[in-house]
PDB file of N, CA and C in Angstrom:
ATOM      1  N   UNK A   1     -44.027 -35.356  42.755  1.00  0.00           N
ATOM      2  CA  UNK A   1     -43.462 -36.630  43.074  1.00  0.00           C
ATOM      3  C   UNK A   1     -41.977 -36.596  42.708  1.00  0.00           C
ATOM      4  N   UNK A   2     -40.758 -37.048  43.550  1.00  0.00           N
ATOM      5  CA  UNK A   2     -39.849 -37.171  43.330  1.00  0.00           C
ATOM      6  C   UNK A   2     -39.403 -38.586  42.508  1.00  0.00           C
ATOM      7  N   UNK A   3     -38.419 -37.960  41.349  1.00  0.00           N
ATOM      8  CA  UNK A   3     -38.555 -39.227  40.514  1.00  0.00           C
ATOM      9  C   UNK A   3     -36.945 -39.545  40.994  1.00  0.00           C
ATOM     10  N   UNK A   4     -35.940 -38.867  41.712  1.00  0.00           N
ATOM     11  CA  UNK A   4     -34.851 -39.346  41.523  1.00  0.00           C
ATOM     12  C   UNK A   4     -34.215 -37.739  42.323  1.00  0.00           C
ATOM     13  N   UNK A   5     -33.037 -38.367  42.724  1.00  0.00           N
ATOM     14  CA  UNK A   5     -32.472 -37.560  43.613  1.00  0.00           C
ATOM     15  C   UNK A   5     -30.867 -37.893  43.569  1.00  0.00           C
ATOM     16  N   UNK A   6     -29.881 -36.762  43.792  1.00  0.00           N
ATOM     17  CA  UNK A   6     -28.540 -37.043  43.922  1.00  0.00           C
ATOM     18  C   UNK A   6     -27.343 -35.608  44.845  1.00  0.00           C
ATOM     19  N   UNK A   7     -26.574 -36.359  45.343  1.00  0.00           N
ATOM     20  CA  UNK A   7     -25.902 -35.097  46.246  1.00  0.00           C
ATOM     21  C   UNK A   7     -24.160 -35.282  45.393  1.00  0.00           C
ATOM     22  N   UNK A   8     -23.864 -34.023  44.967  1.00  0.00           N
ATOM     23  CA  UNK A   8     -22.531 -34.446  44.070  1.00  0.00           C
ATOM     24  C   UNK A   8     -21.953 -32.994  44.044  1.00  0.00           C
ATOM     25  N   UNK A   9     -20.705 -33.391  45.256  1.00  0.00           N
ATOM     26  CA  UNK A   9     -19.752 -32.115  45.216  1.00  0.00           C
ATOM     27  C   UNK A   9     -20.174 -31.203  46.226  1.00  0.00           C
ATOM     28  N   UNK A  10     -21.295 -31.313  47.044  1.00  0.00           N
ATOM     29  CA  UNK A  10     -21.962 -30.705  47.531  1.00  0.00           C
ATOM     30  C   UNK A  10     -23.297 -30.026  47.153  1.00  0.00           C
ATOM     31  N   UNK A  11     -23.690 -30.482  46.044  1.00  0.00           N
ATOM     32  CA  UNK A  11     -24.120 -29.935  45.595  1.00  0.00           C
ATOM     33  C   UNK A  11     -26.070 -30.976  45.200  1.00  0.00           C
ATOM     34  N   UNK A  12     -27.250 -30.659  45.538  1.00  0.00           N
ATOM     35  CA  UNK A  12     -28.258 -31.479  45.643  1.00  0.00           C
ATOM     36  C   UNK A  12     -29.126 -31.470  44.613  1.00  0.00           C
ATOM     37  N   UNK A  13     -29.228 -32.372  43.973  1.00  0.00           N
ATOM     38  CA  UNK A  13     -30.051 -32.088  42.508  1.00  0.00           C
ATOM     39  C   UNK A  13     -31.401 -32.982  42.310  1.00  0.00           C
ATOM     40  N   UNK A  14     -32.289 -32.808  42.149  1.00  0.00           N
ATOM     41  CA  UNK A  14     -33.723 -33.502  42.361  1.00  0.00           C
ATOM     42  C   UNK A  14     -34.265 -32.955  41.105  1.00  0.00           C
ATOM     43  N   UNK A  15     -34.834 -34.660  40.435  1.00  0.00           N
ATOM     44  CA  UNK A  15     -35.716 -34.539  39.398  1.00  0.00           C
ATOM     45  C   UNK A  15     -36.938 -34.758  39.918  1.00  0.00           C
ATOM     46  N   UNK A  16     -37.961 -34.154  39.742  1.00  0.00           N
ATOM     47  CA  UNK A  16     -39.582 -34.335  40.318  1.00  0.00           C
ATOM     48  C   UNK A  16     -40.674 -33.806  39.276  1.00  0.00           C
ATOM     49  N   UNK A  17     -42.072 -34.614  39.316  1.00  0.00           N
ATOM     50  CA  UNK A  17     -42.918 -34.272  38.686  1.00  0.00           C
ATOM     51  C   UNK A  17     -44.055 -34.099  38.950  1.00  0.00           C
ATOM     52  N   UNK A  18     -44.905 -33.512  38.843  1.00  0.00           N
ATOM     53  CA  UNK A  18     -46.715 -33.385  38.900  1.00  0.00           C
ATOM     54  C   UNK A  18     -47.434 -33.181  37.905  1.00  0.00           C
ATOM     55  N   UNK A  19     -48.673 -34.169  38.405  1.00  0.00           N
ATOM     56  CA  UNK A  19     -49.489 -34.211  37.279  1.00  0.00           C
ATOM     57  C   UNK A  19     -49.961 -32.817  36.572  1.00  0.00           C
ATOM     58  N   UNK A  20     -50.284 -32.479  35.428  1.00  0.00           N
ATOM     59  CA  UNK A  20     -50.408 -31.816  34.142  1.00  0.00           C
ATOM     60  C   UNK A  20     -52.086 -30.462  35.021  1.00  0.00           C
ATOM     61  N   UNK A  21     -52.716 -31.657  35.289  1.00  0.00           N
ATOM     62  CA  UNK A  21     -53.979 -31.067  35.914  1.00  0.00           C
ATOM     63  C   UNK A  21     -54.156 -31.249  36.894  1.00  0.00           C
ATOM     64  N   UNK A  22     -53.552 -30.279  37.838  1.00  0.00           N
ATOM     65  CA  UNK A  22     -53.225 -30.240  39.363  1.00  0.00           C
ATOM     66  C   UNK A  22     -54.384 -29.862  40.146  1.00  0.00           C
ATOM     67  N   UNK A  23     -54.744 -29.977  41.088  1.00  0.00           N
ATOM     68  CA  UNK A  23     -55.731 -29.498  41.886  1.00  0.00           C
ATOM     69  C   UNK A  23     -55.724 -27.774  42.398  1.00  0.00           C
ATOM     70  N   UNK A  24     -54.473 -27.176  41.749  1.00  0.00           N
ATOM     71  CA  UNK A  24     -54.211 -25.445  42.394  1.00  0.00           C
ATOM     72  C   UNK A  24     -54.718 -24.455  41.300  1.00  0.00           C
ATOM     73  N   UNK A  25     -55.333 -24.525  40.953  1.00  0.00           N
ATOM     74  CA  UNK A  25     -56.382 -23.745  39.917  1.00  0.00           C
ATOM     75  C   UNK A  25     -56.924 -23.200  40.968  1.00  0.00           C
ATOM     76  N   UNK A  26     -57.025 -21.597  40.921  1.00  0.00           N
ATOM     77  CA  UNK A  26     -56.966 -20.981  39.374  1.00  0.00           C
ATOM     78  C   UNK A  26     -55.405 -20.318  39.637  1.00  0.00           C
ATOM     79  N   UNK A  27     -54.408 -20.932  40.693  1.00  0.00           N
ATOM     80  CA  UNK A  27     -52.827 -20.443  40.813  1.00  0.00           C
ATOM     81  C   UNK A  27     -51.707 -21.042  39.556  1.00  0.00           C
ATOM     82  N   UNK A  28     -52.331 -22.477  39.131  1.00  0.00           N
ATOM     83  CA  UNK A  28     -51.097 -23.067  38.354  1.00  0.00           C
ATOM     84  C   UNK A  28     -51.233 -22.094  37.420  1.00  0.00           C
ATOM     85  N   UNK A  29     -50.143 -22.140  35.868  1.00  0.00           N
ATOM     86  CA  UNK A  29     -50.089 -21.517  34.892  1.00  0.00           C
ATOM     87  C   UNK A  29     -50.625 -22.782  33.749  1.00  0.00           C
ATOM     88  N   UNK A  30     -50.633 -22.211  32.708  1.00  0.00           N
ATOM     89  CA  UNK A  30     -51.094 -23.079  31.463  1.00  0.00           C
ATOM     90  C   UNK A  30     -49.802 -23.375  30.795  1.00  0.00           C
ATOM     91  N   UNK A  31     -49.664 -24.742  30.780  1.00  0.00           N
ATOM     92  CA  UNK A  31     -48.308 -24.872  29.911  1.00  0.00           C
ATOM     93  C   UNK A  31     -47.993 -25.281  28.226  1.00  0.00           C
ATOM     94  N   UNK A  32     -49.321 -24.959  28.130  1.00  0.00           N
ATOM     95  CA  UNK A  32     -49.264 -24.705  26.190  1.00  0.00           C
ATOM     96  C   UNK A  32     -48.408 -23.746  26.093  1.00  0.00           C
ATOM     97  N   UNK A  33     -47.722 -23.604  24.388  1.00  0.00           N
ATOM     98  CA  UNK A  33     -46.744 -22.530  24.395  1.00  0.00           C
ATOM     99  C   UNK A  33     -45.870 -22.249  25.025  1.00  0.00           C
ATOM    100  N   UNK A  34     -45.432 -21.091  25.027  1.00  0.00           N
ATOM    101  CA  UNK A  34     -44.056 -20.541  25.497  1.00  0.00           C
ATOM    102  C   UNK A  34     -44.657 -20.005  26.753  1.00  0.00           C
ATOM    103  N   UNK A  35     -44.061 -20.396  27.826  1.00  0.00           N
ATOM    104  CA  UNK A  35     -44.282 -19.681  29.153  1.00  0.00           C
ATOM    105  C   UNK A  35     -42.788 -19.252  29.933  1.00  0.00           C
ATOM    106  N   UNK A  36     -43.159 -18.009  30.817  1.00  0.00           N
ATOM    107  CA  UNK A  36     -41.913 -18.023  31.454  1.00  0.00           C
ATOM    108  C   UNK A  36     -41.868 -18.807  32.933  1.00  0.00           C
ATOM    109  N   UNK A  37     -40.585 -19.274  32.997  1.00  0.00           N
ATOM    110  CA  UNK A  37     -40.414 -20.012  34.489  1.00  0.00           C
ATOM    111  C   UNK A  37     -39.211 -19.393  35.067  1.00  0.00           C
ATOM    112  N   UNK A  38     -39.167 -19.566  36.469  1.00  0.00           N
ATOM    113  CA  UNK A  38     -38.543 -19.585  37.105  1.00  0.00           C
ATOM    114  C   UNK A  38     -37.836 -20.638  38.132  1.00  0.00           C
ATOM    115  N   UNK A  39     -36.565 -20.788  38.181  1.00  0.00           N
ATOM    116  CA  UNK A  39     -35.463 -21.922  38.335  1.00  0.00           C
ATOM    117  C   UNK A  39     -35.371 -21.448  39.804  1.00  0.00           C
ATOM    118  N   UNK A  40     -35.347 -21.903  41.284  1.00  0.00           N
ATOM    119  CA  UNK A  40     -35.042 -21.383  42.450  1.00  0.00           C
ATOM    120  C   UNK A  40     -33.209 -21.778  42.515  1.00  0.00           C
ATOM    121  N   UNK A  41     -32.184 -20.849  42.571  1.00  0.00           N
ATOM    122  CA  UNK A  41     -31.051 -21.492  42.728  1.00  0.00           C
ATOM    123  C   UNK A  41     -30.961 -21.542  44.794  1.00  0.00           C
ATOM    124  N   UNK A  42     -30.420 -22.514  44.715  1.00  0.00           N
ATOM    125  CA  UNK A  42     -29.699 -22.428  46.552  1.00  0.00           C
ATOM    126  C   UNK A  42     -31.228 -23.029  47.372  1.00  0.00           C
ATOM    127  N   UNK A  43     -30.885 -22.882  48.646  1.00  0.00           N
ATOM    128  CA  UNK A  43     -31.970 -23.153  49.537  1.00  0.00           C
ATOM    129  C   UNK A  43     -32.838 -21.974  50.084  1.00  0.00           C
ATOM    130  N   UNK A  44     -33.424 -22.503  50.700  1.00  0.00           N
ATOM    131  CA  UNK A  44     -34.450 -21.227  51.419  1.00  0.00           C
ATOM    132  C   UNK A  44     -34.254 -21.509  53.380  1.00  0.00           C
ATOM    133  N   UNK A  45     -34.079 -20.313  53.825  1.00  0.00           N
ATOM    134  CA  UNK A  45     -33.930 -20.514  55.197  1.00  0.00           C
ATOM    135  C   UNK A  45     -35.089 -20.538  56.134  1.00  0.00           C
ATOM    136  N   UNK A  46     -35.663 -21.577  56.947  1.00  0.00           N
ATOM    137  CA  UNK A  46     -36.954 -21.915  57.590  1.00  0.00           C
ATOM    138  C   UNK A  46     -36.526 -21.470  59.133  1.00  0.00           C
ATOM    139  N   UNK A  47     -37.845 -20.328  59.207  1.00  0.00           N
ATOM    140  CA  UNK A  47     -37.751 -20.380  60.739  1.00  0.00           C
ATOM    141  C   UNK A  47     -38.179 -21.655  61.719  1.00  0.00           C
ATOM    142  N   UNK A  48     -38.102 -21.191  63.174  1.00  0.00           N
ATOM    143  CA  UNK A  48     -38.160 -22.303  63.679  1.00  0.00           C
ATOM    144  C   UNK A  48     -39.838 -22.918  63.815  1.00  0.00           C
ATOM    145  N   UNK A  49     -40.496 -22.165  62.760  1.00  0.00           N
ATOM    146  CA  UNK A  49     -42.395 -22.394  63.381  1.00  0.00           C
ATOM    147  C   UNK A  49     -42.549 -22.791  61.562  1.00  0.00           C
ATOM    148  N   UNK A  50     -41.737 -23.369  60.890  1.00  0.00           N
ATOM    149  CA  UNK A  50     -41.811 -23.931  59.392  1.00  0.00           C
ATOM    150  C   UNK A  50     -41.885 -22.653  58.266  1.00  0.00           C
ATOM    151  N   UNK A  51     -41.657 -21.593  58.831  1.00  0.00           N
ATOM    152  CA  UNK A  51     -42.418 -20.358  57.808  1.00  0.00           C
ATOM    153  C   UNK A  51     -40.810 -20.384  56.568  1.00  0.00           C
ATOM    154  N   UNK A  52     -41.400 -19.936  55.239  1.00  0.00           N
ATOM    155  CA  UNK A  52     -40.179 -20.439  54.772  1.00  0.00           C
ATOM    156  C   UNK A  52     -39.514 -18.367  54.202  1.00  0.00           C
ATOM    157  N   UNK A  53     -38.963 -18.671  54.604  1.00  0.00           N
ATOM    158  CA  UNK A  53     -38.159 -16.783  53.996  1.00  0.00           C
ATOM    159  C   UNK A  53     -37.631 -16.886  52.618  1.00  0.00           C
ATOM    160  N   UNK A  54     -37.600 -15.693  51.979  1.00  0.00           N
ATOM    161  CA  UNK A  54     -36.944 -15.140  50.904  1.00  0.00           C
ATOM    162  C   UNK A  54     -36.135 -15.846  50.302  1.00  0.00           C
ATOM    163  N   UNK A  55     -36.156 -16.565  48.764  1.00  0.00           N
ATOM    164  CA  UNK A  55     -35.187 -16.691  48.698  1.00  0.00           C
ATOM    165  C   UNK A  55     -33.751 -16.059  48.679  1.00  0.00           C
ATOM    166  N   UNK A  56     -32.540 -16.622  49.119  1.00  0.00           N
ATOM    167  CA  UNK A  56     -31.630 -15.570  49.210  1.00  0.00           C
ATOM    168  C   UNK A  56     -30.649 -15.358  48.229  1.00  0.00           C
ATOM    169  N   UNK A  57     -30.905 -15.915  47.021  1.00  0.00           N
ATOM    170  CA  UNK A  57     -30.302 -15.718  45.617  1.00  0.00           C
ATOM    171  C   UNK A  57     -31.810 -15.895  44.840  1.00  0.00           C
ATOM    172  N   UNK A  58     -31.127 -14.647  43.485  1.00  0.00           N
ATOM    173  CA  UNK A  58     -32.511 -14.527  42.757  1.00  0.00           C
ATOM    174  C   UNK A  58     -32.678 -15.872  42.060  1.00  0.00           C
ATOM    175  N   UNK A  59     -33.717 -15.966  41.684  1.00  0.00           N
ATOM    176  CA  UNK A  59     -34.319 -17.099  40.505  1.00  0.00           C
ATOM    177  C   UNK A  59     -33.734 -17.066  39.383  1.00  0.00           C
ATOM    178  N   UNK A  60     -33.521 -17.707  38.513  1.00  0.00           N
ATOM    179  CA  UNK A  60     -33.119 -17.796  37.048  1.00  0.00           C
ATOM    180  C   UNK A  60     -34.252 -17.730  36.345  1.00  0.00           C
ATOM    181  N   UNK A  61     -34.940 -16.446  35.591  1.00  0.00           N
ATOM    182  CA  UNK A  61     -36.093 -16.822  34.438  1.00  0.00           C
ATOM    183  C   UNK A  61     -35.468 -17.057  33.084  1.00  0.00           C
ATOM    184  N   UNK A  62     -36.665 -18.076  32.860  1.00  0.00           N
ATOM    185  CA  UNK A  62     -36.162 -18.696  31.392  1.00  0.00           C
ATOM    186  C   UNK A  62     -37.407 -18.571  30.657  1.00  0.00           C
ATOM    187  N   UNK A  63     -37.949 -18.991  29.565  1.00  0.00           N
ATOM    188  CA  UNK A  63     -39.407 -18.647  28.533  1.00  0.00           C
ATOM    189  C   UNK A  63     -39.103 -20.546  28.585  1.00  0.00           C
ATOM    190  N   UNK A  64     -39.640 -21.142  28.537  1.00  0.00           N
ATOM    191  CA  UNK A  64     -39.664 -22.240  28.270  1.00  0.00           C
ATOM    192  C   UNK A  64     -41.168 -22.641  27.231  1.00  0.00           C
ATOM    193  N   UNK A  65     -40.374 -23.129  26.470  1.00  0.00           N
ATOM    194  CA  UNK A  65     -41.456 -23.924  25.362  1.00  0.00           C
ATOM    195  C   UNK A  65     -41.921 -25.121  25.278  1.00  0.00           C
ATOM    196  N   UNK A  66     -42.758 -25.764  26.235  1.00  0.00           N
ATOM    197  CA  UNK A  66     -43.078 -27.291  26.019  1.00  0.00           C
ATOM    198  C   UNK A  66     -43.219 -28.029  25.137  1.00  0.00           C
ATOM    199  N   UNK A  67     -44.139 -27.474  24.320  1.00  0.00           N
ATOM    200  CA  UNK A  67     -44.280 -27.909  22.919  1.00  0.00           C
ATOM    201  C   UNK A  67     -43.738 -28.038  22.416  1.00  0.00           C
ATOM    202  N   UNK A  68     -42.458 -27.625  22.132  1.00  0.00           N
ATOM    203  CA  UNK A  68     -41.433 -27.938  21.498  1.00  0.00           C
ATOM    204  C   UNK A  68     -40.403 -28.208  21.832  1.00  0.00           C
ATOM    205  N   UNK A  69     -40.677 -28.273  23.119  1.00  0.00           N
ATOM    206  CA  UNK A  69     -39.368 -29.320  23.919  1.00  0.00           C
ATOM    207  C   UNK A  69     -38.444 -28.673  23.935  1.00  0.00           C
ATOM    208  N   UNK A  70     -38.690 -27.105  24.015  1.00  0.00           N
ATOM    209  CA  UNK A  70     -37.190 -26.177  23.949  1.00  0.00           C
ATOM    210  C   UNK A  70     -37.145 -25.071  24.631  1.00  0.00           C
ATOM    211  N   UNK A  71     -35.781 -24.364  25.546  1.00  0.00           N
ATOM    212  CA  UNK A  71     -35.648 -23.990  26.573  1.00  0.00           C
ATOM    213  C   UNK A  71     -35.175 -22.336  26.137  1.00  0.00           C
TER     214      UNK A  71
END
């Protein structure tokens, strides 16, 4: 769910959330502890039949810690 959205400088920034216990089991991850994530920077280019390609800049991984609210 998108909680909020903004375009600044060119640039598009979207806060969004989903519920904790998602229906994509057994794909989601467990977010107790320290997990690693990945940040998508830039867009993704869609052919013309919706298929979505590569992103074309790498991801940013980070370990993120929920539990402790620290990055």
């Amino acid at each position: 769910m998108v909680q909020s959205s903004r375009v600044e400088g060119g640039t598009v920034s979207v806060t969004f959330s989903r519920p904790v216990n998602s229906v994509e089991f057994p794909y989601d991850s467990s977010l107790l502890g320290c997990q690693p994530w990945q940040f998508v920077v830039g867009l993704n280019r869609m052919a013309p039949n919706g298929e979505l390609h590569h992103h074309t800049r790498t991801p940013v991984h980070q370990t993120v810690c929920i539990d402790e609210c620290r990055i």
